[in-house]
Protein backbone atom coordinates (compact mmCIF):
# COMPACT_ATOMS: atom_id res chain seq x y z
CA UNK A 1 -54.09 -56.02 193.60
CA UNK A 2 -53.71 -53.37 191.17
CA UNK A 3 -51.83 -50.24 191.30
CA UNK A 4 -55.26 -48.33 191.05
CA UNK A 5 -56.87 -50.10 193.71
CA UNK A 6 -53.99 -49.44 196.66
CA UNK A 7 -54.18 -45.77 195.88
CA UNK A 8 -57.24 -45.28 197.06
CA UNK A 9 -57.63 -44.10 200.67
CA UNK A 10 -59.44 -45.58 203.45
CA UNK A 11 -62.48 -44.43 204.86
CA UNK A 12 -62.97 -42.34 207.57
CA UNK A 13 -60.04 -41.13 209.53
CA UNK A 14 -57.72 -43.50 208.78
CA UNK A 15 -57.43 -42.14 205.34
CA UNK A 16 -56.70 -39.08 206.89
CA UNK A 17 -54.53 -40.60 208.96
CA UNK A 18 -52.69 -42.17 206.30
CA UNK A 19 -52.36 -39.25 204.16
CA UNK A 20 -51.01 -37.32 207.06
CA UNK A 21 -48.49 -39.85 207.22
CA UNK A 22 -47.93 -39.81 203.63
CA UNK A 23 -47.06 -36.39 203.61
CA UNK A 24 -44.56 -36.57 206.16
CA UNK A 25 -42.98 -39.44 204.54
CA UNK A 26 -42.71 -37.27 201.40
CA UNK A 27 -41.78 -33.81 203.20
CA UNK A 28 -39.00 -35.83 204.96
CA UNK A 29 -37.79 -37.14 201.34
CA UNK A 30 -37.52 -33.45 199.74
CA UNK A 31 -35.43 -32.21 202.87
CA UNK A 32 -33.01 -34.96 202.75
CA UNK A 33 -32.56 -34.44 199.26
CA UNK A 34 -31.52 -30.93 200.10
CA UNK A 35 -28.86 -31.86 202.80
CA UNK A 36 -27.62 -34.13 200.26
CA UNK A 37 -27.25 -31.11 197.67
CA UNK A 38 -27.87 -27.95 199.48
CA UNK A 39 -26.07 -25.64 195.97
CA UNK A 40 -29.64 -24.74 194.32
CA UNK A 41 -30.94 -23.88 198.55
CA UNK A 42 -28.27 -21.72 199.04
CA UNK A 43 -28.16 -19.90 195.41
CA UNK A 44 -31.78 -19.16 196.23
CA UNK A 45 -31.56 -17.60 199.21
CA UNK A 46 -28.83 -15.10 198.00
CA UNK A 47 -30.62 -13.92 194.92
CA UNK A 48 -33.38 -12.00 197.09
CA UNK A 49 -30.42 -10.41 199.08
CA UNK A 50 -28.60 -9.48 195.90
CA UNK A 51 -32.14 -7.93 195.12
CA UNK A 52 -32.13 -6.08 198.19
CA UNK A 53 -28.66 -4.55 197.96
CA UNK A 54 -29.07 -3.58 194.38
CA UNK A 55 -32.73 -1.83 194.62
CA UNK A 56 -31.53 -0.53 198.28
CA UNK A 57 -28.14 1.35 197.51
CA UNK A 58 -27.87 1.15 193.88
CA UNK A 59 -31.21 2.70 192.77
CA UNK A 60 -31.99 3.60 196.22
CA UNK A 61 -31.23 7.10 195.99
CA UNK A 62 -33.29 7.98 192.79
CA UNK A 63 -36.30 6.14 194.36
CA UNK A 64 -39.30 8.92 196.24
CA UNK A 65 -40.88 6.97 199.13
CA UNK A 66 -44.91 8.46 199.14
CA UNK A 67 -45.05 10.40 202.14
CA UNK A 68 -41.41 10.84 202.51
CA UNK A 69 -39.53 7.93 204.10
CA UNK A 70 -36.41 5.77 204.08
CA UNK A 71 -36.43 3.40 200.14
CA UNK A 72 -35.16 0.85 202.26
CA UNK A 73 -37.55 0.74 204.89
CA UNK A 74 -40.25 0.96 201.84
CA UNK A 75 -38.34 -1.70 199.53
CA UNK A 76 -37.68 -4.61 202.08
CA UNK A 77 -41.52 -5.39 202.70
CA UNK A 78 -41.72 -5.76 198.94
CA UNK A 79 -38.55 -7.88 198.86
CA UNK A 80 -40.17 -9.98 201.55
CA UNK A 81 -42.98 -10.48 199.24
CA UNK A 82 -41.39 -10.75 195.94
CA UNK A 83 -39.04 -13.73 197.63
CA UNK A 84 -42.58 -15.32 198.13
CA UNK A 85 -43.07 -14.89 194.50
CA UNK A 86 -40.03 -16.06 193.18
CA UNK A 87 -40.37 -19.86 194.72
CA UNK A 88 -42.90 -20.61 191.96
CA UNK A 89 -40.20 -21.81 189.81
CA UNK A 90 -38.59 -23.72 192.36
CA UNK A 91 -41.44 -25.64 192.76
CA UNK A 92 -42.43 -26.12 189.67
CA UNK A 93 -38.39 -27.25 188.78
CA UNK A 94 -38.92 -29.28 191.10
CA UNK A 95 -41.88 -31.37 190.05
CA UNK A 96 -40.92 -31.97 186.91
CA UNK A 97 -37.55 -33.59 187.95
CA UNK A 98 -39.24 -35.85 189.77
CA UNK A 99 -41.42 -36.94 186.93
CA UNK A 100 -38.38 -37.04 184.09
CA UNK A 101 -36.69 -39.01 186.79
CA UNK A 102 -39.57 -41.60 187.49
CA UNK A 103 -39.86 -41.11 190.58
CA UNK A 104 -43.70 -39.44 190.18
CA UNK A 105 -44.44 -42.78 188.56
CA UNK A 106 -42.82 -44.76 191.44
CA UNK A 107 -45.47 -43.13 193.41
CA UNK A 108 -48.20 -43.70 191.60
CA UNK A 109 -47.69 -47.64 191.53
CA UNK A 110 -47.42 -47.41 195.50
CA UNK A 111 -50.61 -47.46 197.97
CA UNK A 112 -49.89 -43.36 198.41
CA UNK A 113 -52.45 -41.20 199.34
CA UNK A 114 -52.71 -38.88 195.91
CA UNK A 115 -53.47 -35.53 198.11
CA UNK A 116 -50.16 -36.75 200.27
CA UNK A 117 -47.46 -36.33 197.22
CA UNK A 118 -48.25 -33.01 196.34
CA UNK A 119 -49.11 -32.08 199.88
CA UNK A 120 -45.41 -33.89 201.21
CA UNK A 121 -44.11 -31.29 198.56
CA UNK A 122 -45.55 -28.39 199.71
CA UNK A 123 -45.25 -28.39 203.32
CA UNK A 124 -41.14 -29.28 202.37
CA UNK A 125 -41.28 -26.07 200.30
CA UNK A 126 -43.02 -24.33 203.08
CA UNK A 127 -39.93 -25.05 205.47
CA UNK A 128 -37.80 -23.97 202.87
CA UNK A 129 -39.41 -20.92 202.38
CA UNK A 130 -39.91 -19.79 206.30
CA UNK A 131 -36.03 -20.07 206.04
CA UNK A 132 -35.79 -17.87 203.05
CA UNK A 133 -37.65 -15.40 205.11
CA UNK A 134 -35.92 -15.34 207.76
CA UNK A 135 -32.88 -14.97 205.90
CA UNK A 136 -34.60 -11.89 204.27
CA UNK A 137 -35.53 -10.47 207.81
CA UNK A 138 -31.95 -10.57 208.77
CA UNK A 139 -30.97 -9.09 205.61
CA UNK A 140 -33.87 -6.35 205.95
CA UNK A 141 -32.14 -5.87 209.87
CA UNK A 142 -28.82 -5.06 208.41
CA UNK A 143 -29.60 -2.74 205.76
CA UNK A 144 -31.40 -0.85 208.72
CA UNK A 145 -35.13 -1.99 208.08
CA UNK A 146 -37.34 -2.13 210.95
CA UNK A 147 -40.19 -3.65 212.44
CA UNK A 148 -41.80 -0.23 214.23
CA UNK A 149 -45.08 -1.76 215.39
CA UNK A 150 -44.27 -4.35 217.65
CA UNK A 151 -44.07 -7.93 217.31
CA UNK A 152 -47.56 -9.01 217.26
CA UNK A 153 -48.19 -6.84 214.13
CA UNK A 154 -45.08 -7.86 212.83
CA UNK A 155 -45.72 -11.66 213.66
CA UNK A 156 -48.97 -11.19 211.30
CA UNK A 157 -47.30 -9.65 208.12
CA UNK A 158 -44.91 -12.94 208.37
CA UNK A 159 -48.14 -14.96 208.51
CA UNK A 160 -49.69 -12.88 205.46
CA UNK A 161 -46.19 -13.55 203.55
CA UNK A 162 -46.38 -17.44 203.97
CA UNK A 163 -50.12 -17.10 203.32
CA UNK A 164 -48.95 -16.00 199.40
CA UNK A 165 -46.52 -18.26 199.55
CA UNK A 166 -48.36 -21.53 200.52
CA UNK A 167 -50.97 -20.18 197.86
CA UNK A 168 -48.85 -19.68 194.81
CA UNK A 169 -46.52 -22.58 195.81
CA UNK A 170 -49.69 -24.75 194.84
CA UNK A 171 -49.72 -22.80 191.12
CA UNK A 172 -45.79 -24.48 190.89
CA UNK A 173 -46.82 -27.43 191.85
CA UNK A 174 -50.18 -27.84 188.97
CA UNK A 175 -47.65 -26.08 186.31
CA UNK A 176 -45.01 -28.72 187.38
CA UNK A 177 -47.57 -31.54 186.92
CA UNK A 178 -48.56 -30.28 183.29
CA UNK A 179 -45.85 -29.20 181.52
CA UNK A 180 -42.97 -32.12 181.30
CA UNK A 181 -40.17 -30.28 179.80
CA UNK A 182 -37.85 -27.95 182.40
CA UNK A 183 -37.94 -25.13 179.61
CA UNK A 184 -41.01 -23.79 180.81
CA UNK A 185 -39.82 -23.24 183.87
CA UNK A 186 -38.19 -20.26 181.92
CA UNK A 187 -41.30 -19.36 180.65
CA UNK A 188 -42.69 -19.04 184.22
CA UNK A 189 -39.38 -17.05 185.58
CA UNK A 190 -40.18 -14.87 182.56
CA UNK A 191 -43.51 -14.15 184.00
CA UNK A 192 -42.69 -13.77 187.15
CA UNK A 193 -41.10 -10.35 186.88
CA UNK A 194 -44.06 -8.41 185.35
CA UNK A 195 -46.22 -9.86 188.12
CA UNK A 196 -43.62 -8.36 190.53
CA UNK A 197 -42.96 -5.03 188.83
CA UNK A 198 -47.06 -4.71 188.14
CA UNK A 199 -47.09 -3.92 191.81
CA UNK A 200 -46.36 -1.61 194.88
CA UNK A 201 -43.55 -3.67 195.98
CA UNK A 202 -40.39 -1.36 194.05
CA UNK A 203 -42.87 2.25 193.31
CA UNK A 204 -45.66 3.38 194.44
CA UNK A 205 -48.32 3.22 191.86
CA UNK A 206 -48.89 6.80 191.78
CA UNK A 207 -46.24 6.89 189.38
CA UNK A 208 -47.65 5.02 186.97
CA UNK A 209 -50.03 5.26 183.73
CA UNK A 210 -53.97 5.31 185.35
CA UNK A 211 -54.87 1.86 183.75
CA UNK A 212 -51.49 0.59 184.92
CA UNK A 213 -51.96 1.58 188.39
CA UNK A 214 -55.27 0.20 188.34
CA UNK A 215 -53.88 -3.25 187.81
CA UNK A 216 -50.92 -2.76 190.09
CA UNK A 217 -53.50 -2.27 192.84
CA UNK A 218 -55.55 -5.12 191.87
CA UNK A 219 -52.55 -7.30 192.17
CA UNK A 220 -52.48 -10.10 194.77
CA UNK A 221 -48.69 -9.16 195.14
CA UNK A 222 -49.78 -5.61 196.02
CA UNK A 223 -51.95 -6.80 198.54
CA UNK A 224 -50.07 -8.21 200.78
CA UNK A 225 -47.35 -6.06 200.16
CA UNK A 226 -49.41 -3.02 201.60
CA UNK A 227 -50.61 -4.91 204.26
CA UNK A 228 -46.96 -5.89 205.33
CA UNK A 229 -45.89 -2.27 205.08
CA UNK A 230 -48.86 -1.62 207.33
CA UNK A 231 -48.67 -3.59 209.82
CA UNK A 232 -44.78 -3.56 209.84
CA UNK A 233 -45.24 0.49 210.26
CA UNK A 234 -43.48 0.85 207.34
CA UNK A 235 -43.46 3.86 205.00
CA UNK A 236 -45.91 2.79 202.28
CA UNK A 237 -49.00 4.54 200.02
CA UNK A 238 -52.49 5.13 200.49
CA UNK A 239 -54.60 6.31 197.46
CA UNK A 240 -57.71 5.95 199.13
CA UNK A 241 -58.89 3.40 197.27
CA UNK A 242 -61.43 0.39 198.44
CA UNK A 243 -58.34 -2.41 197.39
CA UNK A 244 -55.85 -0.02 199.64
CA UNK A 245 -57.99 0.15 202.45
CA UNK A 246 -58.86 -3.13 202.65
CA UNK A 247 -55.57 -4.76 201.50
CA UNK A 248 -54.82 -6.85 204.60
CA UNK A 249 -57.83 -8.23 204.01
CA UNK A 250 -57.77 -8.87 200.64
CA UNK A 251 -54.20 -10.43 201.21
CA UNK A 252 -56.02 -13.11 203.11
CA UNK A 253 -58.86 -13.71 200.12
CA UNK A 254 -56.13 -13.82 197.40
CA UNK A 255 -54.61 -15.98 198.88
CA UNK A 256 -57.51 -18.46 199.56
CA UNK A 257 -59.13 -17.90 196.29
CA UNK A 258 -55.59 -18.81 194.97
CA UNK A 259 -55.84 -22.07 197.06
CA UNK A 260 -59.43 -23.01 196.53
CA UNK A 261 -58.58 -23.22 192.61
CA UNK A 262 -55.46 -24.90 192.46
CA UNK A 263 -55.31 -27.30 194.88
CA UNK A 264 -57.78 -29.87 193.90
CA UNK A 265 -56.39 -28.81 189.87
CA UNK A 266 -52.70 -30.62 191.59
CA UNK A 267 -54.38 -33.43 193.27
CA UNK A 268 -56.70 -34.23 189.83
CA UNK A 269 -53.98 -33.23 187.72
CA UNK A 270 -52.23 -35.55 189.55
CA UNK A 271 -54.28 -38.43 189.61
CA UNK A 272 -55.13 -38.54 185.73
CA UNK A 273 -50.89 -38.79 184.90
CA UNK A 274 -50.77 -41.53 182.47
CA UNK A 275 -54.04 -41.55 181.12
């Protein structure tokens, strides 16, 4: 039987079955690897903090909050976000060390579900990053941020966070799968930071140039980022406009539109390796 044949899934629910399993399989794989070398876990939960500390008491005191306000209170919803941001490189890293390594072609030549390997990887990169956050919550505690609408409200802007997350975590993963050299994971880092700093997440885009504001709003980052502050009761900005009004729910349809595009891109992009 050929490689090509065992990869394909069986019908009906026992493909999904199988898949399921798959993933799990694969989830469990990525976590062990962690425990076994926990260095690049660790580094990446501290850089977010370092963030915090530096924006929060360094610049802190130059920084207007719209509305008046505590920085901090203003910054750490941002932070929360920007973390969310910042773990498209780790996936992407990620990927590609698997395929210098062989071990993406290992899994091709097994009867694996194709969905399965890049799902196993996200949900494992999921866990990871509900621990970053709650890192960053703790952090955001100490520096004497606060949740001021209850935990229900709160509960949601956590969800909305992971929501970016699990939706950007699947760009990593198809920029993984088509670049093969580690170098443009710079690239991506390198990109990152405008896509953070074109937001609301540091200033409030009153500040800005008109056209640049425009965009800032526009941003999926700035989304959620308002609807955190929101729903958090956090000091934030309002310019009346239809993406600040309706930025909780346009931090759900980023998100999804995010998701609808790139997931079937990883699992085709996947599939066609080698050809």
């Amino acid at each position: 039987m050929s490689a090509a044949t065992t990869q394909q899934p069986a019908a009906g629910t026992g493909g999904a079955r199988w898949a399921l399993s798959d993933s799990w399989v694969l989830t469990g794989r990525s976590l062990a690897h962690w425990a076994r070398n926990p260095a690049p876990v660790v580094i990446g939960l501290l850089f977010p903090i370092m963030m915090v500390l530096m924006f929060g008491y360094l610049f802190g005191g130059a920084m207007q909050v719209p509305g008046g306000g505590n920085y901090r209170e203003f910054l750490v919803p941002g932070m929360f976000a920007m973390t969310m941001v910042f773990g498209i490189e780790v996936t992407m890293l990620a990927v590609i060390s698997d395929a210098a390594k062989g071990v993406t072609d290992r899994f091709r030549a097994m009867p694996t579900s194709s969905a399965a390997v890049v799902t196993g990887r996200s949900i494992a990169d999921m866990l990871n990053s509900v621990l970053g956050l709650t890192v960053m919550i703790l952090c955001g505690l100490a520096v004497g941020w606060r949740a001021d609408n209850g935990f229900g409200p709160a509960l949601g802007a956590v969800g909305l966070l992971l929501l970016l997350r699990f939706a950007l975590l699947w760009v990593g993963i198809y920029l993984g799968l088509v670049f093969t050299d580690t170098a443009a994971v710079t690239a991506v880092q390198t990109l990152v930071w405008p896509l953070g700093f074109l937001s609301n997440a540091f200033v409030s885009p009153d500040t800005m140039p008109g056209w640049l504001a425009a965009l800032s709003e526009w941003n999926p980052l700035s989304a959620t980022v308002t609807a955190a502050r929101r729903l958090f009761g956090n000091p934030g900005w309002d310019t009346g406009t239809w993406a600040t009004d309706q930025a909780i729910v346009m931090a759900v349809v980023w998100p999804v539109i995010i998701i609808a595009v790139f997931f079937p891109l990883s699992v085709r992009r996947y599939q066609r390796l080698g050809r």
